[in-house]
PDB file of N, CA and C in Angstrom:
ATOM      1  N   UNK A   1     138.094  -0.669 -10.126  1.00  0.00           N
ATOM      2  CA  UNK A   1     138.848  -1.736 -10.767  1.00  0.00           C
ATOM      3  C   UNK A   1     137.894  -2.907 -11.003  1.00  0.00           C
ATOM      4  N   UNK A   2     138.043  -3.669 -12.002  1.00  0.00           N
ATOM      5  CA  UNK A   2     137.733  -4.874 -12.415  1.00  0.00           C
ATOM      6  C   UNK A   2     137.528  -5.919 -11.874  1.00  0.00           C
ATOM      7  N   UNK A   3     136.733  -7.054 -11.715  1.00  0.00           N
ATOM      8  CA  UNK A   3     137.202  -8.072 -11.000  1.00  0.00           C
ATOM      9  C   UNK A   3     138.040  -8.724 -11.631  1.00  0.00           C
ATOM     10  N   UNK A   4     138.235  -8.702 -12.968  1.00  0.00           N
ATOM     11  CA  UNK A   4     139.622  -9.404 -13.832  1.00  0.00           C
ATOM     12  C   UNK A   4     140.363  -8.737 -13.315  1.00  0.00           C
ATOM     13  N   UNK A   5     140.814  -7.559 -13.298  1.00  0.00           N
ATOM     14  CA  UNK A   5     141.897  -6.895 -13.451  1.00  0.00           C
ATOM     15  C   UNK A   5     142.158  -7.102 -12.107  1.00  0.00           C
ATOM     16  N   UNK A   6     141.413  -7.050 -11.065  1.00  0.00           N
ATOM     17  CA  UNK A   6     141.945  -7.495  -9.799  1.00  0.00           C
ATOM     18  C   UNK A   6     142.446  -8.755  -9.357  1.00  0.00           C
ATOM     19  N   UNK A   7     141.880  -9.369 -10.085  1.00  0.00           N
ATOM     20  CA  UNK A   7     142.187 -11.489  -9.949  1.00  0.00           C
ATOM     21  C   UNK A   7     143.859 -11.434 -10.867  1.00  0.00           C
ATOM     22  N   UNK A   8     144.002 -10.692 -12.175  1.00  0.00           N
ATOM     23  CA  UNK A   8     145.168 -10.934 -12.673  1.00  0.00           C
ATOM     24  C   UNK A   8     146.312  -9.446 -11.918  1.00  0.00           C
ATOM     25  N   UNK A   9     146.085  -9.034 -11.136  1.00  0.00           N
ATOM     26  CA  UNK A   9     146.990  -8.608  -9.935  1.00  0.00           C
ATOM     27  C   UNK A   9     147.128  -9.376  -8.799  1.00  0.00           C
ATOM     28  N   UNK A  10     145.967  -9.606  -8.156  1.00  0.00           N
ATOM     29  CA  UNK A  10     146.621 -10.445  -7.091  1.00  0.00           C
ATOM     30  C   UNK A  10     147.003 -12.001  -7.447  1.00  0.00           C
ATOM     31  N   UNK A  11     147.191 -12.632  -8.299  1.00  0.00           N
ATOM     32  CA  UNK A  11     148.138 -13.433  -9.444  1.00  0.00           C
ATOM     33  C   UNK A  11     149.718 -12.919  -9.121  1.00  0.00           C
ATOM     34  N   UNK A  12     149.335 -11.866  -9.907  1.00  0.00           N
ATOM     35  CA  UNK A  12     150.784 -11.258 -10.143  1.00  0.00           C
ATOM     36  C   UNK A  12     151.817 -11.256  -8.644  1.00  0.00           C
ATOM     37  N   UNK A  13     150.831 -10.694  -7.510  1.00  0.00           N
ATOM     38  CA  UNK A  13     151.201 -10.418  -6.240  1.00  0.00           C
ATOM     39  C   UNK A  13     151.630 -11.676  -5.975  1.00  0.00           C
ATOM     40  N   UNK A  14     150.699 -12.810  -6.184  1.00  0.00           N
ATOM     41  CA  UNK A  14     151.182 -14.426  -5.266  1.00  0.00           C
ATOM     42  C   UNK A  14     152.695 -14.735  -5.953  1.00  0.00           C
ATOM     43  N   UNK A  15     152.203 -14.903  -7.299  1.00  0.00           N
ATOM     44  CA  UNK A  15     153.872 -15.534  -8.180  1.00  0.00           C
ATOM     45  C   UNK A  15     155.172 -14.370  -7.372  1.00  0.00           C
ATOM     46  N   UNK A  16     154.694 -12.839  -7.013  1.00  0.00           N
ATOM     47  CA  UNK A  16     156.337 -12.844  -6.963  1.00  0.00           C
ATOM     48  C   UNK A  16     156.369 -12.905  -5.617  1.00  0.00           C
ATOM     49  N   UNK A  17     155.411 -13.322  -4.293  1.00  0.00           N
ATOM     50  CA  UNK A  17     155.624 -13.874  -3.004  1.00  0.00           C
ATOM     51  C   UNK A  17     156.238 -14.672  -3.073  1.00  0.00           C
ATOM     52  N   UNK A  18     155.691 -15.782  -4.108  1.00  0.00           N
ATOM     53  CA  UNK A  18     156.232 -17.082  -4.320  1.00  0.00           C
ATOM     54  C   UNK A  18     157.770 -17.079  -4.821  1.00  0.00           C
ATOM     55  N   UNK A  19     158.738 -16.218  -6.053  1.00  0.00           N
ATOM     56  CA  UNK A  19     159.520 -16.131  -6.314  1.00  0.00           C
ATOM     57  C   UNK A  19     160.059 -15.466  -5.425  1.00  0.00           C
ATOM     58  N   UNK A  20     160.164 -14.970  -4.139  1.00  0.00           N
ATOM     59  CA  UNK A  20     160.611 -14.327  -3.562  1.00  0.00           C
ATOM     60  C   UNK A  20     161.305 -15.357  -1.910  1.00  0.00           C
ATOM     61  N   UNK A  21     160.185 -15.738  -2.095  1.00  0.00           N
ATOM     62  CA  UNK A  21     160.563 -17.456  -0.996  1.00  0.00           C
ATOM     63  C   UNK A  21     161.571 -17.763  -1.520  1.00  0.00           C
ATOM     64  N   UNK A  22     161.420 -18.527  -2.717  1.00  0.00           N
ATOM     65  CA  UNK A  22     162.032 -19.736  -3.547  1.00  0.00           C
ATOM     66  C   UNK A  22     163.421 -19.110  -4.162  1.00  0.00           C
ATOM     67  N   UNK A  23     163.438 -18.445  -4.624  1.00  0.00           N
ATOM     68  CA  UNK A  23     164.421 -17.812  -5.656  1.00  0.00           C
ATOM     69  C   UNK A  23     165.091 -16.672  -4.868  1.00  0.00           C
ATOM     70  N   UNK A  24     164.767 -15.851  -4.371  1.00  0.00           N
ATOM     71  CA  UNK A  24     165.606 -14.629  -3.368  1.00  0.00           C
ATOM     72  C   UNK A  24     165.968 -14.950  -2.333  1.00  0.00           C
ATOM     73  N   UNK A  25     164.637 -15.965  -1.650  1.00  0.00           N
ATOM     74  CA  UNK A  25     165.078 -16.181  -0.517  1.00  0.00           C
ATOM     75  C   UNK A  25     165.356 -17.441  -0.026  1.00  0.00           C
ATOM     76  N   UNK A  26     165.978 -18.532  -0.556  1.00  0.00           N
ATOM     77  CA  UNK A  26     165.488 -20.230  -0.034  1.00  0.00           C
ATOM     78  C   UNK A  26     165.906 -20.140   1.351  1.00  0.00           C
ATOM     79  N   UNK A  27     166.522 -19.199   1.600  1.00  0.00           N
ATOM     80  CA  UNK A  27     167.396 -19.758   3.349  1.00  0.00           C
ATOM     81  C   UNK A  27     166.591 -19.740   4.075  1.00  0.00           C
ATOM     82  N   UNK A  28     165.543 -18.616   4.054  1.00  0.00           N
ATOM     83  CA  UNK A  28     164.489 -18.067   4.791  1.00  0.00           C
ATOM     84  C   UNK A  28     163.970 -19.540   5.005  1.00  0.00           C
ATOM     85  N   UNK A  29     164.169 -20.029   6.712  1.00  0.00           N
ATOM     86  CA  UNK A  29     163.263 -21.146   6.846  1.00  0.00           C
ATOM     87  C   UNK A  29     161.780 -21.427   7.095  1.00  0.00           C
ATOM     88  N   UNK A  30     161.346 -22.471   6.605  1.00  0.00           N
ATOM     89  CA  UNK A  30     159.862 -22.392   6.945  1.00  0.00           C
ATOM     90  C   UNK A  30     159.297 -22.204   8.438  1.00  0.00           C
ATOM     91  N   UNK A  31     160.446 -22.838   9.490  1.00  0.00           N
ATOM     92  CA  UNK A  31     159.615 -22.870  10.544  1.00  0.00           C
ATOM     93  C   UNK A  31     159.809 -21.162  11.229  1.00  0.00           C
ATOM     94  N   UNK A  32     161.256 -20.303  10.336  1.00  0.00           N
ATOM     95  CA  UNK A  32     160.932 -19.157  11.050  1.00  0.00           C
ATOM     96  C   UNK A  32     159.905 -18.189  10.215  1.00  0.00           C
ATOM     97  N   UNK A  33     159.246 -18.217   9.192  1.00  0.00           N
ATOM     98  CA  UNK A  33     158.251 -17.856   8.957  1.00  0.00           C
ATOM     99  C   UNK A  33     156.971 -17.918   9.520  1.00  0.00           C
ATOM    100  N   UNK A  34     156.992 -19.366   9.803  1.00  0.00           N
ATOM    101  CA  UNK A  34     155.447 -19.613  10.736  1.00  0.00           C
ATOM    102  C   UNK A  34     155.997 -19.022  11.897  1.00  0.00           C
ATOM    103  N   UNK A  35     156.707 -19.140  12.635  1.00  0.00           N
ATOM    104  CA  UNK A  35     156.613 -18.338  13.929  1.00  0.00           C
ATOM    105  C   UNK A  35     156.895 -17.408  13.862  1.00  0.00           C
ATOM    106  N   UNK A  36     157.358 -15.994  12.776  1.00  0.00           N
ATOM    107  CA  UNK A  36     157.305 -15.230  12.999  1.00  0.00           C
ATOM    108  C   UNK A  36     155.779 -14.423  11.964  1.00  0.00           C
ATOM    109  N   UNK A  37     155.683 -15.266  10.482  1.00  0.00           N
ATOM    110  CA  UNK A  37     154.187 -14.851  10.246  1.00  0.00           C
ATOM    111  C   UNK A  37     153.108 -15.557   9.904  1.00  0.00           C
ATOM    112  N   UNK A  38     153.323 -16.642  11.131  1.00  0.00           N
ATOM    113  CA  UNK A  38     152.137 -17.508  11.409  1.00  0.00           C
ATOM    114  C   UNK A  38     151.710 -18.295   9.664  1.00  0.00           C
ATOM    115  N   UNK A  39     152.751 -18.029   8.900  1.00  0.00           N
ATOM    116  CA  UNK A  39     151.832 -18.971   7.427  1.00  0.00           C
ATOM    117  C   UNK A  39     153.724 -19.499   7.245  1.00  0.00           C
ATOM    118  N   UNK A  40     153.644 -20.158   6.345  1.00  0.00           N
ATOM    119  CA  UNK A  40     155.004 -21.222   5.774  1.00  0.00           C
ATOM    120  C   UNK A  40     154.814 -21.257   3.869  1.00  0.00           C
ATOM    121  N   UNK A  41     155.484 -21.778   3.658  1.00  0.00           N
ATOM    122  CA  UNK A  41     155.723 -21.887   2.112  1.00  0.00           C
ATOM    123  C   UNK A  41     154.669 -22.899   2.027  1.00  0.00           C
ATOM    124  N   UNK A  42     154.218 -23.984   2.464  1.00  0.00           N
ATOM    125  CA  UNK A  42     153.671 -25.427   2.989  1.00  0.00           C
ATOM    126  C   UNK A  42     151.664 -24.612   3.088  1.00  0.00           C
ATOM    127  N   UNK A  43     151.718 -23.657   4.279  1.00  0.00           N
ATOM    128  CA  UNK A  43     150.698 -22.863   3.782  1.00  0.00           C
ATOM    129  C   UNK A  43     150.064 -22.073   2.573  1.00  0.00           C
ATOM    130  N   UNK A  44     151.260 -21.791   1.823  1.00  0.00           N
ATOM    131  CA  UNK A  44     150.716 -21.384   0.593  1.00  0.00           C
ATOM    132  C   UNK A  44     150.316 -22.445  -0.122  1.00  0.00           C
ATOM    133  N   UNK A  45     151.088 -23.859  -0.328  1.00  0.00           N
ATOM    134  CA  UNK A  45     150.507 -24.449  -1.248  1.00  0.00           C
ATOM    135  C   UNK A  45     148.967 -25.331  -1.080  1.00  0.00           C
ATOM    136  N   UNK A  46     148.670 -25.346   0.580  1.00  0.00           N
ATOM    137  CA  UNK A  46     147.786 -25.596   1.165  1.00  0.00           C
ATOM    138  C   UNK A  46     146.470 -25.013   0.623  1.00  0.00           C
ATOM    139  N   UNK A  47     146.835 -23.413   0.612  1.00  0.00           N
ATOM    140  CA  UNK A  47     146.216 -22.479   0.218  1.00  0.00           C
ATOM    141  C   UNK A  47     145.354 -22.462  -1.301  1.00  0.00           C
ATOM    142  N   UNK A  48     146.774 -23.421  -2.038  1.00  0.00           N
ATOM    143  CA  UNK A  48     146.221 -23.173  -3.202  1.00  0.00           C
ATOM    144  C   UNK A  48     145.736 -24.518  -3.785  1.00  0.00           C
ATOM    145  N   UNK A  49     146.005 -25.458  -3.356  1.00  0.00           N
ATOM    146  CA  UNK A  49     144.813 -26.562  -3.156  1.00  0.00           C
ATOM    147  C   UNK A  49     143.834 -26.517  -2.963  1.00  0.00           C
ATOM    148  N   UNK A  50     143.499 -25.434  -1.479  1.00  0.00           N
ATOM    149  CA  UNK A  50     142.010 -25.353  -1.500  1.00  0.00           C
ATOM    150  C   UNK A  50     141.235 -24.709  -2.289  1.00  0.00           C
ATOM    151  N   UNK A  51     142.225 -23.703  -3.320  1.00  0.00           N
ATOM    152  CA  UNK A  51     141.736 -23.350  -3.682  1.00  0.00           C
ATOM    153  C   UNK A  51     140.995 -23.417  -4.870  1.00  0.00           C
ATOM    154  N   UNK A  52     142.005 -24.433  -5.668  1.00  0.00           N
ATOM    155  CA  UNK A  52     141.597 -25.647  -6.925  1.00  0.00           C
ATOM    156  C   UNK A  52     140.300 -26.446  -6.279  1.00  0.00           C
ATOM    157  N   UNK A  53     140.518 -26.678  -5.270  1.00  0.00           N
ATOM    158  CA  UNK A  53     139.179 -27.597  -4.415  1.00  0.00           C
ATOM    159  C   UNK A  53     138.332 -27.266  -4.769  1.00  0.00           C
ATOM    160  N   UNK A  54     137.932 -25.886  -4.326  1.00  0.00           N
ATOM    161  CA  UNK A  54     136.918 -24.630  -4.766  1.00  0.00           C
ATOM    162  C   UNK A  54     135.977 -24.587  -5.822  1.00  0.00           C
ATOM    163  N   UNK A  55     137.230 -24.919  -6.789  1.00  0.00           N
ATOM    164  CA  UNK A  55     136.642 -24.983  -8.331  1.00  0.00           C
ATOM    165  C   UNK A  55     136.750 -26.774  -9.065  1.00  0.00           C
ATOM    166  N   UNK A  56     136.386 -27.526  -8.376  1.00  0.00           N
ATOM    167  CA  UNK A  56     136.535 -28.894  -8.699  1.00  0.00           C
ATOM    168  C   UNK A  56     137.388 -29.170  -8.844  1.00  0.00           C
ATOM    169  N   UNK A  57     138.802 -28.845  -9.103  1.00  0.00           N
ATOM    170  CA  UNK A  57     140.161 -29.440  -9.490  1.00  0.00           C
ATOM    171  C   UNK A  57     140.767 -30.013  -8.370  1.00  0.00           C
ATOM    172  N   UNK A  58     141.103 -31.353  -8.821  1.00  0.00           N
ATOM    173  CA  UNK A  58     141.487 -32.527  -7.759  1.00  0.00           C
ATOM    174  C   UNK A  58     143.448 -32.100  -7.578  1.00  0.00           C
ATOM    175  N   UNK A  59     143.468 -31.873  -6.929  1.00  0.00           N
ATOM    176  CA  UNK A  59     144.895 -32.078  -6.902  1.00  0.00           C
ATOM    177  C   UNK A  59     145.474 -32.915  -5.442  1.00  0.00           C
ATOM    178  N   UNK A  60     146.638 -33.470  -5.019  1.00  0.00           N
ATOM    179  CA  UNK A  60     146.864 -33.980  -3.797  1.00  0.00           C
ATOM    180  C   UNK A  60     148.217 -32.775  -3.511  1.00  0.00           C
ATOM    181  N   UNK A  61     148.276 -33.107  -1.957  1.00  0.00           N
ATOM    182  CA  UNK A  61     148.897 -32.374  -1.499  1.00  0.00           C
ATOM    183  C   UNK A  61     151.121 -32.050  -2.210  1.00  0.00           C
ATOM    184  N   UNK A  62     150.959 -33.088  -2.457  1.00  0.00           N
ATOM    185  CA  UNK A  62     152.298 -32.745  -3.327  1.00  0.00           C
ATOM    186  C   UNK A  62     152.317 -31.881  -4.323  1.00  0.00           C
ATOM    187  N   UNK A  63     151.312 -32.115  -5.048  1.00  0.00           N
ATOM    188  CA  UNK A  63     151.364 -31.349  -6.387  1.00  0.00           C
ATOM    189  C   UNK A  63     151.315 -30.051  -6.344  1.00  0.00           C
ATOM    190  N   UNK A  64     150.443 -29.586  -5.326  1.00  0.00           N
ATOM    191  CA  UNK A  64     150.377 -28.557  -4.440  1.00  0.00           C
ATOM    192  C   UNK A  64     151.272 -27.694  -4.246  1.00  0.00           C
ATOM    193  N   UNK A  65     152.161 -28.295  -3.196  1.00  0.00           N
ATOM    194  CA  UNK A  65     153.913 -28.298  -3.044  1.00  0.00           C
ATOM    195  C   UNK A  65     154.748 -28.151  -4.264  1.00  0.00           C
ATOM    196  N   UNK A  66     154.084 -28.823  -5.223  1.00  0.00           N
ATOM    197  CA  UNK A  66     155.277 -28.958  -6.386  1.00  0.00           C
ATOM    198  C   UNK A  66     155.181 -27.197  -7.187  1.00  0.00           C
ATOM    199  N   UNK A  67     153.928 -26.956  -7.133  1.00  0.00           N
ATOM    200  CA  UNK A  67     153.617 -25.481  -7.489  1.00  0.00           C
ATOM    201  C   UNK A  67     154.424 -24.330  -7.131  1.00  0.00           C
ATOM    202  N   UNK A  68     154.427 -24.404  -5.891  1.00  0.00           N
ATOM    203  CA  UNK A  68     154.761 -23.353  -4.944  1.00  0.00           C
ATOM    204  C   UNK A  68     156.604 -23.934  -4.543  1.00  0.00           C
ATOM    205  N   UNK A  69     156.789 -24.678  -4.124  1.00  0.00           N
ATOM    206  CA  UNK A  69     158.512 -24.979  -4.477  1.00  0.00           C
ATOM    207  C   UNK A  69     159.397 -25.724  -5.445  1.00  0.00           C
ATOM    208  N   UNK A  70     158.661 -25.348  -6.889  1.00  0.00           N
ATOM    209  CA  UNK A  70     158.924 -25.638  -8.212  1.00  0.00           C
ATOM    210  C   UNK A  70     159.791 -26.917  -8.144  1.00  0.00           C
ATOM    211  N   UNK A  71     159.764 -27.915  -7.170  1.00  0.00           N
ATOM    212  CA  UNK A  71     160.316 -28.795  -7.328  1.00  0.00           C
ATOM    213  C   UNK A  71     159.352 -30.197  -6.572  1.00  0.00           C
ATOM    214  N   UNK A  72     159.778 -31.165  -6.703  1.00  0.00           N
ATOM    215  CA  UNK A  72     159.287 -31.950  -5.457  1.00  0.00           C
ATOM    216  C   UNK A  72     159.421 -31.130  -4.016  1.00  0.00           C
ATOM    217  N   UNK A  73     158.654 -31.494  -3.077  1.00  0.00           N
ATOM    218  CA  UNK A  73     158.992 -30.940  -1.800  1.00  0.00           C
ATOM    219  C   UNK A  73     160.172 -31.595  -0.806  1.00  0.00           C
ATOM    220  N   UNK A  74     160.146 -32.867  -1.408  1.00  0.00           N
ATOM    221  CA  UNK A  74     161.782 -33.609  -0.666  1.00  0.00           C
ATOM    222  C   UNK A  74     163.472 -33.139  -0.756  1.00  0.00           C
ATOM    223  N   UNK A  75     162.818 -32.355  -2.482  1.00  0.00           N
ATOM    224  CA  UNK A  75     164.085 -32.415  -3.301  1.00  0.00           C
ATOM    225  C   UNK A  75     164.708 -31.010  -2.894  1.00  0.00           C
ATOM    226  N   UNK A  76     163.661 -30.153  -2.340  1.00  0.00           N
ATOM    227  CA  UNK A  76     163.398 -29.009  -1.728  1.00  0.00           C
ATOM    228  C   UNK A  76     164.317 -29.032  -0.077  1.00  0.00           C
ATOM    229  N   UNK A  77     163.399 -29.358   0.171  1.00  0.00           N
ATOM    230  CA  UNK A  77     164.076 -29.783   1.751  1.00  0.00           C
ATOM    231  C   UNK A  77     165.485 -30.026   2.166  1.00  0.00           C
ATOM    232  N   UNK A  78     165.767 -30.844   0.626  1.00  0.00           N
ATOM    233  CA  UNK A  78     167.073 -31.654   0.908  1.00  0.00           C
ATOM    234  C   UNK A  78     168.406 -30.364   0.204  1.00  0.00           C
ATOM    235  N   UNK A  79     167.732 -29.487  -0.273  1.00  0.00           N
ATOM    236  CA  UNK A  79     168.901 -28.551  -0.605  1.00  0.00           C
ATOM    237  C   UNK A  79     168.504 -27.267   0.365  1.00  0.00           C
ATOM    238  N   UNK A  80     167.388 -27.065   0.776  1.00  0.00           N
ATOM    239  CA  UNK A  80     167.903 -25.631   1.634  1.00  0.00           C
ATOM    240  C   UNK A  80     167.457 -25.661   3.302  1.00  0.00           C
ATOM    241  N   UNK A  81     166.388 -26.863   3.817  1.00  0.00           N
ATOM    242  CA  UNK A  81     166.059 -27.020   5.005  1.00  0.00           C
ATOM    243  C   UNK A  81     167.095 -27.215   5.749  1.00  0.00           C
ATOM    244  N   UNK A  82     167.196 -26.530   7.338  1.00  0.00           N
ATOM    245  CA  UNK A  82     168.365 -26.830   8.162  1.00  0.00           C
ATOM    246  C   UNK A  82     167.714 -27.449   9.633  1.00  0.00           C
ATOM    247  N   UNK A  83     168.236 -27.926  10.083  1.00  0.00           N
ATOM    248  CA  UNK A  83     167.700 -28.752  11.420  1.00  0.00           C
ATOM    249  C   UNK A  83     167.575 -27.084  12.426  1.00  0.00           C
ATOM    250  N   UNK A  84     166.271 -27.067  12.981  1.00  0.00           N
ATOM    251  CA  UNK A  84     165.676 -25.987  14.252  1.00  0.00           C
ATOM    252  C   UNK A  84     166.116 -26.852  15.270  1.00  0.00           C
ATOM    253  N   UNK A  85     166.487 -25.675  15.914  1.00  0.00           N
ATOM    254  CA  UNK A  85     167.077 -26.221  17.472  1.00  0.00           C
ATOM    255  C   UNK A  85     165.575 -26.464  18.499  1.00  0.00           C
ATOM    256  N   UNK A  86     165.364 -26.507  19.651  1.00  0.00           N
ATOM    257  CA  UNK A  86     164.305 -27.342  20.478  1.00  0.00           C
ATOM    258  C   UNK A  86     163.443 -25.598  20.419  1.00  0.00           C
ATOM    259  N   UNK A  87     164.118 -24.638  20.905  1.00  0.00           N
ATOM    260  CA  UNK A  87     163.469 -23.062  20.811  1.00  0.00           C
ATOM    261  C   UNK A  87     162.720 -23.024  19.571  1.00  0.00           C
ATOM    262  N   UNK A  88     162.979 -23.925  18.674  1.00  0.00           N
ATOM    263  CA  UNK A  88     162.143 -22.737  17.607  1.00  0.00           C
ATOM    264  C   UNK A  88     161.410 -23.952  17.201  1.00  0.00           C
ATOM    265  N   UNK A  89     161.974 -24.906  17.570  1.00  0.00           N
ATOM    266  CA  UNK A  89     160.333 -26.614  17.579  1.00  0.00           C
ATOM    267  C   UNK A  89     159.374 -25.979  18.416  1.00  0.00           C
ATOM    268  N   UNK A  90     159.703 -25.483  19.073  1.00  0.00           N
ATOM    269  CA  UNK A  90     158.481 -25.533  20.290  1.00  0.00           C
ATOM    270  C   UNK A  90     158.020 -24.238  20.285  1.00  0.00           C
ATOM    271  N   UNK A  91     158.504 -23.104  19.656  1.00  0.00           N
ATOM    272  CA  UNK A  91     157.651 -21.741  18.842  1.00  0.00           C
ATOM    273  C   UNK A  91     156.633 -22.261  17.529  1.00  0.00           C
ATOM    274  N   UNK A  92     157.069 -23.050  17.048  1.00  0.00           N
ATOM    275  CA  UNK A  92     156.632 -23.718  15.780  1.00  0.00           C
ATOM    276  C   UNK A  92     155.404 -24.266  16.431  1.00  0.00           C
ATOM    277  N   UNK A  93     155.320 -25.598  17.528  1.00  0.00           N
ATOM    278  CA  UNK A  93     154.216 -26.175  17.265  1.00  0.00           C
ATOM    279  C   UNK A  93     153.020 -24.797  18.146  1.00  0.00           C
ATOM    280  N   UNK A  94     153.616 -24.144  18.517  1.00  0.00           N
ATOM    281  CA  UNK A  94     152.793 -22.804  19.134  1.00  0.00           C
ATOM    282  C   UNK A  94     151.526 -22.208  17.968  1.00  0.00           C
ATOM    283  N   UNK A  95     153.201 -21.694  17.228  1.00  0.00           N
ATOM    284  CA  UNK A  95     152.612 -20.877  15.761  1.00  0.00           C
ATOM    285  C   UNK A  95     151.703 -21.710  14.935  1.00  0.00           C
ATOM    286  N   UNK A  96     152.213 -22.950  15.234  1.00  0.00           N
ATOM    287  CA  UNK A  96     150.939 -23.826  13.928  1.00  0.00           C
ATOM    288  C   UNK A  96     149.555 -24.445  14.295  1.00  0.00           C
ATOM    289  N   UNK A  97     149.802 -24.600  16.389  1.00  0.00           N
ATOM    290  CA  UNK A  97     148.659 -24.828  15.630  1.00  0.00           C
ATOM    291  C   UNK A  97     147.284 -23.334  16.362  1.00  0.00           C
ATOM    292  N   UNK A  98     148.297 -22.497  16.645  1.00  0.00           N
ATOM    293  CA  UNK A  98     147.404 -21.296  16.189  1.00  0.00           C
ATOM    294  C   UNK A  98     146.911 -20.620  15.291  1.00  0.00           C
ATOM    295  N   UNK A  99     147.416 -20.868  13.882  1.00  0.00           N
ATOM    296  CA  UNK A  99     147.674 -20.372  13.033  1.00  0.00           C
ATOM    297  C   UNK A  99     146.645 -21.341  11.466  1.00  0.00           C
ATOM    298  N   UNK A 100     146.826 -22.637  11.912  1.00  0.00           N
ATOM    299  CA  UNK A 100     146.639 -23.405  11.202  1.00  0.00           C
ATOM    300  C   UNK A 100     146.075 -24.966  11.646  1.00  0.00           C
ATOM    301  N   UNK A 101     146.000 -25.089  12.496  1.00  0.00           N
ATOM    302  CA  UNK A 101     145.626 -26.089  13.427  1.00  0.00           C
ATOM    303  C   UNK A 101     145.811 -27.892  12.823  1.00  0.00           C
ATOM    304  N   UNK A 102     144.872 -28.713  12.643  1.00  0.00           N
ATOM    305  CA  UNK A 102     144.691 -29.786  11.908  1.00  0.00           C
ATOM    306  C   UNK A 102     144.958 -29.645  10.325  1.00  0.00           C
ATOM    307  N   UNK A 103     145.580 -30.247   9.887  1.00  0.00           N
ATOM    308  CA  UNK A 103     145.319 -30.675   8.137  1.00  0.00           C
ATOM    309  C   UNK A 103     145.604 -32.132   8.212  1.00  0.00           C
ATOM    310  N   UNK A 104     145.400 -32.162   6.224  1.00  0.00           N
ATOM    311  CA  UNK A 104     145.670 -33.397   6.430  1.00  0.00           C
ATOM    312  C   UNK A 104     146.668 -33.737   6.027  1.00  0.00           C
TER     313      UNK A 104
END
């Protein structure tokens, strides 16, 4: 295989991860993702910041966010985030910062 043809598959692969969060799944919460697969919706867009980084493209961390939960990230929050009880705060700060440690 190609290295195009491989870059415009794993493309293909991220967008329907991504539609699959957002659109199939919004309930799916972020913090039980990180504790159960150590990355979050928040990690992907992390992900793909750095990865614009990479290639000189400035972006800040919202815009980032705005990619990956096709909306603002507040506006996000405010329609499908639900309050974690103290069990899954304290799996969370486990999972993150094993997983992911410092950002900014």
């Amino acid at each position: 295989m190609d290295d195009a043809t491989r870059t415009e598959l794993e493309a293909a692969a991220f967008r329907a991860l991504v539609h699959h969060l957002m659109v199939k799944r919004p309930e799916v919460q972020n913090i039980d993702l990180m504790n159960l697969g150590g990355f979050c919706r928040n990690c992907l867009s992390r992900w793909y910041r750095e990865a614009a980084a990479e290639r000189g493209i400035e972006m800040t961390k919202d815009q980032a966010r705005e990619v990956v939960y096709g909306m603002p990230y507040a506006d996000w929050v405010a329609r499908n985030q639900t309050e974690a009880d103290a069990g899954k705060e304290a799996a969370f700060q486990k999972a993150f910062a094993e997983n992911v440690g410092k950002t900014d």
